[in-house]
C-alpha atoms as a PDB file:
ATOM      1  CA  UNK A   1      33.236 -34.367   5.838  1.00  0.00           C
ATOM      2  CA  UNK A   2      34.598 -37.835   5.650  1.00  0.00           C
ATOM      3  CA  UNK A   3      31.764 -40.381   5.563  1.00  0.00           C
ATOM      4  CA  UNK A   4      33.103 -44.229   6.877  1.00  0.00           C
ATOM      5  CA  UNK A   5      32.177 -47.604   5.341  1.00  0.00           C
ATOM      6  CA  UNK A   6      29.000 -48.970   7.332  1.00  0.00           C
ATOM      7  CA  UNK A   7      28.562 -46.118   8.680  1.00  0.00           C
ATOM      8  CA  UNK A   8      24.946 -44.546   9.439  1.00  0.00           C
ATOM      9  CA  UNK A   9      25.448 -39.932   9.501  1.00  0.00           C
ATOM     10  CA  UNK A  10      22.996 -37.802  11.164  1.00  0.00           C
ATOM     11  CA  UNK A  11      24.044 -34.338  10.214  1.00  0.00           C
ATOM     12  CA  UNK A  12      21.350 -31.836  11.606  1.00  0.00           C
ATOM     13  CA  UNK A  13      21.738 -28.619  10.347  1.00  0.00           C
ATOM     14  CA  UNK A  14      19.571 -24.775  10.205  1.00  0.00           C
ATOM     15  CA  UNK A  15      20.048 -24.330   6.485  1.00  0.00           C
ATOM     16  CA  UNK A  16      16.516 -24.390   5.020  1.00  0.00           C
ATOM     17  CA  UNK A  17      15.473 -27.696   3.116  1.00  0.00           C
ATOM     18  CA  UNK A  18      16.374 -26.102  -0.336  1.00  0.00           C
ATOM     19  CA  UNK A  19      19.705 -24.997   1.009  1.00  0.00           C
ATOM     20  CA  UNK A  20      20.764 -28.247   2.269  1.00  0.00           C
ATOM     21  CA  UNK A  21      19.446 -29.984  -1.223  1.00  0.00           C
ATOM     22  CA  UNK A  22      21.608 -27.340  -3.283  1.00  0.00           C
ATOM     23  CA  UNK A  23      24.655 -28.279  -0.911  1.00  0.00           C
ATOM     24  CA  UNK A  24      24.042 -31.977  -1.114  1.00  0.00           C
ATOM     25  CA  UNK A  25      23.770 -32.089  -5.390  1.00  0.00           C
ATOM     26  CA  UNK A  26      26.517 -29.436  -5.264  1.00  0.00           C
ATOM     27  CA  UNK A  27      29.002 -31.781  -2.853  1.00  0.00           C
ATOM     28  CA  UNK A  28      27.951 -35.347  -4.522  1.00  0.00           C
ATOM     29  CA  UNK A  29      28.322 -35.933  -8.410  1.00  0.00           C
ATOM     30  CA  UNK A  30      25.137 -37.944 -10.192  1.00  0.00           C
ATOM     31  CA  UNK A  31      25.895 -41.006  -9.673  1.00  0.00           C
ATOM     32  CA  UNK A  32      24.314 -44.200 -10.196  1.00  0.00           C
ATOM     33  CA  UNK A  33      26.004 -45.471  -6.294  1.00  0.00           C
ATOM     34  CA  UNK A  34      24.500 -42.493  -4.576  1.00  0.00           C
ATOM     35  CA  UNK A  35      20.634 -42.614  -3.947  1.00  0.00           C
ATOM     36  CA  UNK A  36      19.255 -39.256  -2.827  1.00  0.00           C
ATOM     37  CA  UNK A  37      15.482 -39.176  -1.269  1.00  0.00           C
ATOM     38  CA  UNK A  38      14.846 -35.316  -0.668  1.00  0.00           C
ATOM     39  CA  UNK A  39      11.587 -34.630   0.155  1.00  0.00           C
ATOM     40  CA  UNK A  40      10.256 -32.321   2.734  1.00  0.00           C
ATOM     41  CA  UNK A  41       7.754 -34.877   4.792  1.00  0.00           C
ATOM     42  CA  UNK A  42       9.134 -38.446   4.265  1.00  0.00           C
ATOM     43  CA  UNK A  43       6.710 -41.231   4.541  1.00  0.00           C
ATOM     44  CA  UNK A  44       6.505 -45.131   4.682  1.00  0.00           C
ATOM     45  CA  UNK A  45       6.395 -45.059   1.167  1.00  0.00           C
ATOM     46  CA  UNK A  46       9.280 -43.289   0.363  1.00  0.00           C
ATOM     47  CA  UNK A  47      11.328 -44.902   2.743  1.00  0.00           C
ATOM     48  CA  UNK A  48      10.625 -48.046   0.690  1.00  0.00           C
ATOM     49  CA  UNK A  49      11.309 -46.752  -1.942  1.00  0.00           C
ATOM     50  CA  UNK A  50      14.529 -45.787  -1.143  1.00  0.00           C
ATOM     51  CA  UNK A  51      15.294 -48.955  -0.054  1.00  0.00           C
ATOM     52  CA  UNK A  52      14.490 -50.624  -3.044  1.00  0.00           C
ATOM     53  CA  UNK A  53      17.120 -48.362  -4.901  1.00  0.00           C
ATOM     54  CA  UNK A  54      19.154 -48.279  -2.253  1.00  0.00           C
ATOM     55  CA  UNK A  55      19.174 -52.465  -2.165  1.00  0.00           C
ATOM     56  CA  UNK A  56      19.998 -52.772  -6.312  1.00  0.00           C
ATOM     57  CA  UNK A  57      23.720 -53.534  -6.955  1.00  0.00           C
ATOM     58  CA  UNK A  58      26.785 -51.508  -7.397  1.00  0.00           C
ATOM     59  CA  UNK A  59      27.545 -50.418 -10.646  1.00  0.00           C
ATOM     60  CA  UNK A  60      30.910 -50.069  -9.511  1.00  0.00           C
ATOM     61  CA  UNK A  61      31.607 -46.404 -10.415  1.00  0.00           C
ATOM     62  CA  UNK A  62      32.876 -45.178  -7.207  1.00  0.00           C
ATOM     63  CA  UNK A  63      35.977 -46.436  -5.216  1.00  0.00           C
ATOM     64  CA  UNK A  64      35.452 -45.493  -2.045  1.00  0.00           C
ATOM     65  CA  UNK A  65      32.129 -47.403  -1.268  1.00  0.00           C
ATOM     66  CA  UNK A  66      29.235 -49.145  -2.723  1.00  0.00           C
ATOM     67  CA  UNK A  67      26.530 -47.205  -2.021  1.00  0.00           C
ATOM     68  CA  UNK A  68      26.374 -43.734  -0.774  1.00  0.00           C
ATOM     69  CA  UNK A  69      22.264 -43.211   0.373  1.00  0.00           C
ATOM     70  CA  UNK A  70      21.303 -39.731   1.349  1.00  0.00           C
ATOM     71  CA  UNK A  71      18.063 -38.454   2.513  1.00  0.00           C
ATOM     72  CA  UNK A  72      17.148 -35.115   2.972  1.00  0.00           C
ATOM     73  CA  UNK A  73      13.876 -34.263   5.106  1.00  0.00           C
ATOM     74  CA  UNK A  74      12.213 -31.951   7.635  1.00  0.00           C
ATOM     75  CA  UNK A  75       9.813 -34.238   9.242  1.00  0.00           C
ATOM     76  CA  UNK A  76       9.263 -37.770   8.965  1.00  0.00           C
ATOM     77  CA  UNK A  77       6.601 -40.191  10.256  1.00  0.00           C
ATOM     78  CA  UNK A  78       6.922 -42.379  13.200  1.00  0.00           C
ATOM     79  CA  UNK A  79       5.960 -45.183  10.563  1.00  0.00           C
ATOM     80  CA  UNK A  80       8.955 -44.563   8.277  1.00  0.00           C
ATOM     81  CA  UNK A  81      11.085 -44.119  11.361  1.00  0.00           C
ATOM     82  CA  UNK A  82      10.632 -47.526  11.794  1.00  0.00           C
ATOM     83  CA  UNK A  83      10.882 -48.628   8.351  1.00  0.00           C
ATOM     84  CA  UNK A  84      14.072 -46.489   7.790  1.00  0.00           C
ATOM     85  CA  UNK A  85      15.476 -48.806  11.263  1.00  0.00           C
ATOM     86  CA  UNK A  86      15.320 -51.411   9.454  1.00  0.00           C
ATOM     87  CA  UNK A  87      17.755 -49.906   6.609  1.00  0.00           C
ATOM     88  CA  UNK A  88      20.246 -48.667   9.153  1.00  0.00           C
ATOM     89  CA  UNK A  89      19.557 -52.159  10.989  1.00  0.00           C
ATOM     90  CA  UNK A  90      21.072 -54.637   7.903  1.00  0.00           C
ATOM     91  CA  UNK A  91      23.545 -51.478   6.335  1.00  0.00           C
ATOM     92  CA  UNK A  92      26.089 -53.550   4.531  1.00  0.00           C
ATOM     93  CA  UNK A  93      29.764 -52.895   5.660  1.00  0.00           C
ATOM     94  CA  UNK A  94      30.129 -51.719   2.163  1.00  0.00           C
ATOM     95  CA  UNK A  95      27.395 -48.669   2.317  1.00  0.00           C
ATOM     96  CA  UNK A  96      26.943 -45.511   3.970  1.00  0.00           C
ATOM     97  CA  UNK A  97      24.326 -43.270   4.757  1.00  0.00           C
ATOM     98  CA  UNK A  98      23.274 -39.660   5.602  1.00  0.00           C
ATOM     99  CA  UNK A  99      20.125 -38.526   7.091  1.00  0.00           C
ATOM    100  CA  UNK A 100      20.339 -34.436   6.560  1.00  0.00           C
ATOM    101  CA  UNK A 101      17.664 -32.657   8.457  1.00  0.00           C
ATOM    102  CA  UNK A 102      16.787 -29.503  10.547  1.00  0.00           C
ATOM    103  CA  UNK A 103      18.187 -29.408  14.157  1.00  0.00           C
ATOM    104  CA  UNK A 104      14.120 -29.449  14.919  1.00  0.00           C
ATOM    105  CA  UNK A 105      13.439 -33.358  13.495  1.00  0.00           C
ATOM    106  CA  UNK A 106      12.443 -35.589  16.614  1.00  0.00           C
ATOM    107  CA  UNK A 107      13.675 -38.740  16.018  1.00  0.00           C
ATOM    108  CA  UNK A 108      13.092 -42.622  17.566  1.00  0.00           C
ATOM    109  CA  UNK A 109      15.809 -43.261  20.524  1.00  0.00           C
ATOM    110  CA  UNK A 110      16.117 -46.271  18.204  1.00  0.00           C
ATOM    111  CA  UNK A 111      17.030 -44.712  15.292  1.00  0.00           C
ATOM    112  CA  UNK A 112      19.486 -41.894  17.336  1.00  0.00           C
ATOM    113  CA  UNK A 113      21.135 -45.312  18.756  1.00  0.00           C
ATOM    114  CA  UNK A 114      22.421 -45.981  15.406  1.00  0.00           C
ATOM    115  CA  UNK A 115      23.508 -43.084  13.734  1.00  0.00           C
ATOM    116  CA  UNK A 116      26.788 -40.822  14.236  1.00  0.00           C
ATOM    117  CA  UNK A 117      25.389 -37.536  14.901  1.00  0.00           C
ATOM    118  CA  UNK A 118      26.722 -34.667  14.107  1.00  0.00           C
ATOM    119  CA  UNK A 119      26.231 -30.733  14.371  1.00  0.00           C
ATOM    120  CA  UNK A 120      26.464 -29.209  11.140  1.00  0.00           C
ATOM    121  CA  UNK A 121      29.556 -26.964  12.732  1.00  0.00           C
ATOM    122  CA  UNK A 122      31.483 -29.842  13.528  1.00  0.00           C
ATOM    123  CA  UNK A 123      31.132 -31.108  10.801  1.00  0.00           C
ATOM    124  CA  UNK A 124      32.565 -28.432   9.026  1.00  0.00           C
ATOM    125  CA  UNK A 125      35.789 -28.250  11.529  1.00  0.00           C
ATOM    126  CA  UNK A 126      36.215 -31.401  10.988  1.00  0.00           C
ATOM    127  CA  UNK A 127      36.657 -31.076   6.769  1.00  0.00           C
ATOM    128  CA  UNK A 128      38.793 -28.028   7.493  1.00  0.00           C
ATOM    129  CA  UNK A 129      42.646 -28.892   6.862  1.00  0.00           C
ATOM    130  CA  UNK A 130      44.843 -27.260   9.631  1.00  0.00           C
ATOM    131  CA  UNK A 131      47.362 -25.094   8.597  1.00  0.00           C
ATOM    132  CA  UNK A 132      51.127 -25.924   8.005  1.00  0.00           C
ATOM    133  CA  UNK A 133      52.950 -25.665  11.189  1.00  0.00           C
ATOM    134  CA  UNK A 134      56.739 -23.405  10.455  1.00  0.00           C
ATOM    135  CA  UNK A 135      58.855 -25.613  11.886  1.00  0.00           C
ATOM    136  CA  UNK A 136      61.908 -22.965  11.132  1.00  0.00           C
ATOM    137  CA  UNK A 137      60.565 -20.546  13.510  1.00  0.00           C
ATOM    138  CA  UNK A 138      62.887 -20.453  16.172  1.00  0.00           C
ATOM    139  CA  UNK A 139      61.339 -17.307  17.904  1.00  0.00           C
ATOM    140  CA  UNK A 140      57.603 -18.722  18.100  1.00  0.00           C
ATOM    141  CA  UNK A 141      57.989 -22.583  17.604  1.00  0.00           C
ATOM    142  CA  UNK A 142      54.499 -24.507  16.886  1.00  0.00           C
ATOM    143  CA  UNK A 143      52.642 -26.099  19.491  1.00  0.00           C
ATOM    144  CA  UNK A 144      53.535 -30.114  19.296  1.00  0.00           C
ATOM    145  CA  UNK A 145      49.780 -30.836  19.864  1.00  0.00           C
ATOM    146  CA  UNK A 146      49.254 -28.359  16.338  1.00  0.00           C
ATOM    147  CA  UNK A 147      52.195 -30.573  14.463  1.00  0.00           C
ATOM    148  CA  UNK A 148      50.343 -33.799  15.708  1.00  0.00           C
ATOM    149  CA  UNK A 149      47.055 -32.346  14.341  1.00  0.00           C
ATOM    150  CA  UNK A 150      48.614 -31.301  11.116  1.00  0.00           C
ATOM    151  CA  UNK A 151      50.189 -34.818  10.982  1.00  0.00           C
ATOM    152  CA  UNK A 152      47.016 -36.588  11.531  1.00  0.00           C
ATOM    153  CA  UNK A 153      45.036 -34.994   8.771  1.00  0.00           C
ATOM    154  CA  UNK A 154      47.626 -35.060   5.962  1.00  0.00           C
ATOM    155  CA  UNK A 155      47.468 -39.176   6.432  1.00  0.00           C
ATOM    156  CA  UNK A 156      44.229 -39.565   7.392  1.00  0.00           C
ATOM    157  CA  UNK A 157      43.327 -37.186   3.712  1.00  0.00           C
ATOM    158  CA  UNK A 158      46.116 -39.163   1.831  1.00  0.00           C
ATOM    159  CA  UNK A 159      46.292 -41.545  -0.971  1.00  0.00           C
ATOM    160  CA  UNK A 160      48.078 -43.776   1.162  1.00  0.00           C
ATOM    161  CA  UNK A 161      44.737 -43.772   3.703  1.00  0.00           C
ATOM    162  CA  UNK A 162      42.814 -44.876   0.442  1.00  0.00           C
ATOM    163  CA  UNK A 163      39.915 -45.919   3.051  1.00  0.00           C
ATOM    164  CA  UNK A 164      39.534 -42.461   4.662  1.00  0.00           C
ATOM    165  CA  UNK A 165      39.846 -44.564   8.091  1.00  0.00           C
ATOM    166  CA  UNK A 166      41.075 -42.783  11.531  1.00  0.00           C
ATOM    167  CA  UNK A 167      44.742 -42.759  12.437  1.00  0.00           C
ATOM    168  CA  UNK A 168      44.233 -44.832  14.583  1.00  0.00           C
ATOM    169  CA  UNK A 169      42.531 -47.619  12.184  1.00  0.00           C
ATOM    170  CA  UNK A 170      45.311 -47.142   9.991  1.00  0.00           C
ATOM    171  CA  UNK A 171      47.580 -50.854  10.657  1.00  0.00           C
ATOM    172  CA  UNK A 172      47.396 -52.949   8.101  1.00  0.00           C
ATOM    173  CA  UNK A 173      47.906 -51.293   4.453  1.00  0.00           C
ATOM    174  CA  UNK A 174      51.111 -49.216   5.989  1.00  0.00           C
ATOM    175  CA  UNK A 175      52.060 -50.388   9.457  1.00  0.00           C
ATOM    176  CA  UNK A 176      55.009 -47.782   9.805  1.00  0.00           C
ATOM    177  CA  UNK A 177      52.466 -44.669   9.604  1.00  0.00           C
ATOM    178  CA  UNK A 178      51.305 -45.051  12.855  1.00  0.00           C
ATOM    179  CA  UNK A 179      54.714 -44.711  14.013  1.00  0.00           C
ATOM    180  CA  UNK A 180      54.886 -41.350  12.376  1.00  0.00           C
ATOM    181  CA  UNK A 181      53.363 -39.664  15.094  1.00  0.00           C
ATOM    182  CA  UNK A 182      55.319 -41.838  18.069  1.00  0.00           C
ATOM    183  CA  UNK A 183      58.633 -40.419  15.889  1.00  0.00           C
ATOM    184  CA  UNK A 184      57.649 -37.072  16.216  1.00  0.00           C
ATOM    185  CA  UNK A 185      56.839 -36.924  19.993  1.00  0.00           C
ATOM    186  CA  UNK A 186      59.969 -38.302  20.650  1.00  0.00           C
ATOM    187  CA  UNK A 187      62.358 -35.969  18.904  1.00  0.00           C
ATOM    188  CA  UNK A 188      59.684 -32.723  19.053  1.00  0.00           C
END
């Protein structure tokens, strides 16, 4: 799963709590950028807490963002709903979060308005590379649309895309990528 700059994750899954904690300290390295709250009920308190780690600087080990915050939970009060609103609220374009819960979790409208959720199977479509087109096959040729899809991932999961952005995001750093694709539909 790619996670954006700024961005704020829900990823609602029906792993068990312990499941989704083994996944989460198996996927991220210890790290002094990523703050982890996992607890099972989260309150005001913890929400503040978090916060409070979440708000200390960078110590600059990781490239790809400041801060990574991740919280893990089953249930959390209406009270640290509204405290955790104000997190997602002021995230710095800099930061990223996750909020990893069941597929049960009622959440404020407020805080659903500013998250990107996403199912726990899309999610893992979406990390899945698609497989090398044979362009040699003159018998059964690949579907364009597969090519394009291929195309799309390699550069979006490239050095060159050092910011993990979308295609389409991608302008600046290389302009002529973006013409990849155009260069293929016309010849294809």
């Amino acid at each position: 799963m790619q996670i954006q700059k700024g961005e704020a994750i829900l990823l609602k899954s029906d792993k068990t709590f312990e499941e989704r904690v083994d996944f989460i300290n198996n996927t991220f390295s210890q790290n002094l950028d990523i703050i982890i709250l996992k607890n099972k009920k989260i309150s005001i308190d913890n929400v503040r807490d978090f916060q409070n780690d979440f708000q200390k600087s960078s110590s600059g080990v990781n490239f790809d963002f400041q801060k990574l915050g991740i919280i893990i939970f089953d249930d959390i009060s209406p009270e640290a709903q509204n405290s955790l609103l104000k997190i997602l609220e002021d995230i710095d374009k800099e930061n990223s979060i996750i909020l990893y819960t069941n597929k049960n979790v009622k959440l404020l409208s407020t805080i659903l308005s500013r998250v990107l959720s996403i199912d726990e199977e899309i999610a893992k479509e979406m990390s899945k590379k698609p497989e090398l087109p044979d362009l040699n096959d003159k018998e059964n040729p690949p579907d364009k649309q597969q090519v394009i899809e291929w195309i799309k991932f390699t550069i979006e999961n490239s050095k060159i895309n050092k910011d993990k952005k979308p295609l389409i995001w991608i302008n600046s750093p290389s302009p002529n990528i973006k013409y990849i694709i155009e260069y293929f539909q016309l010849f294809y």
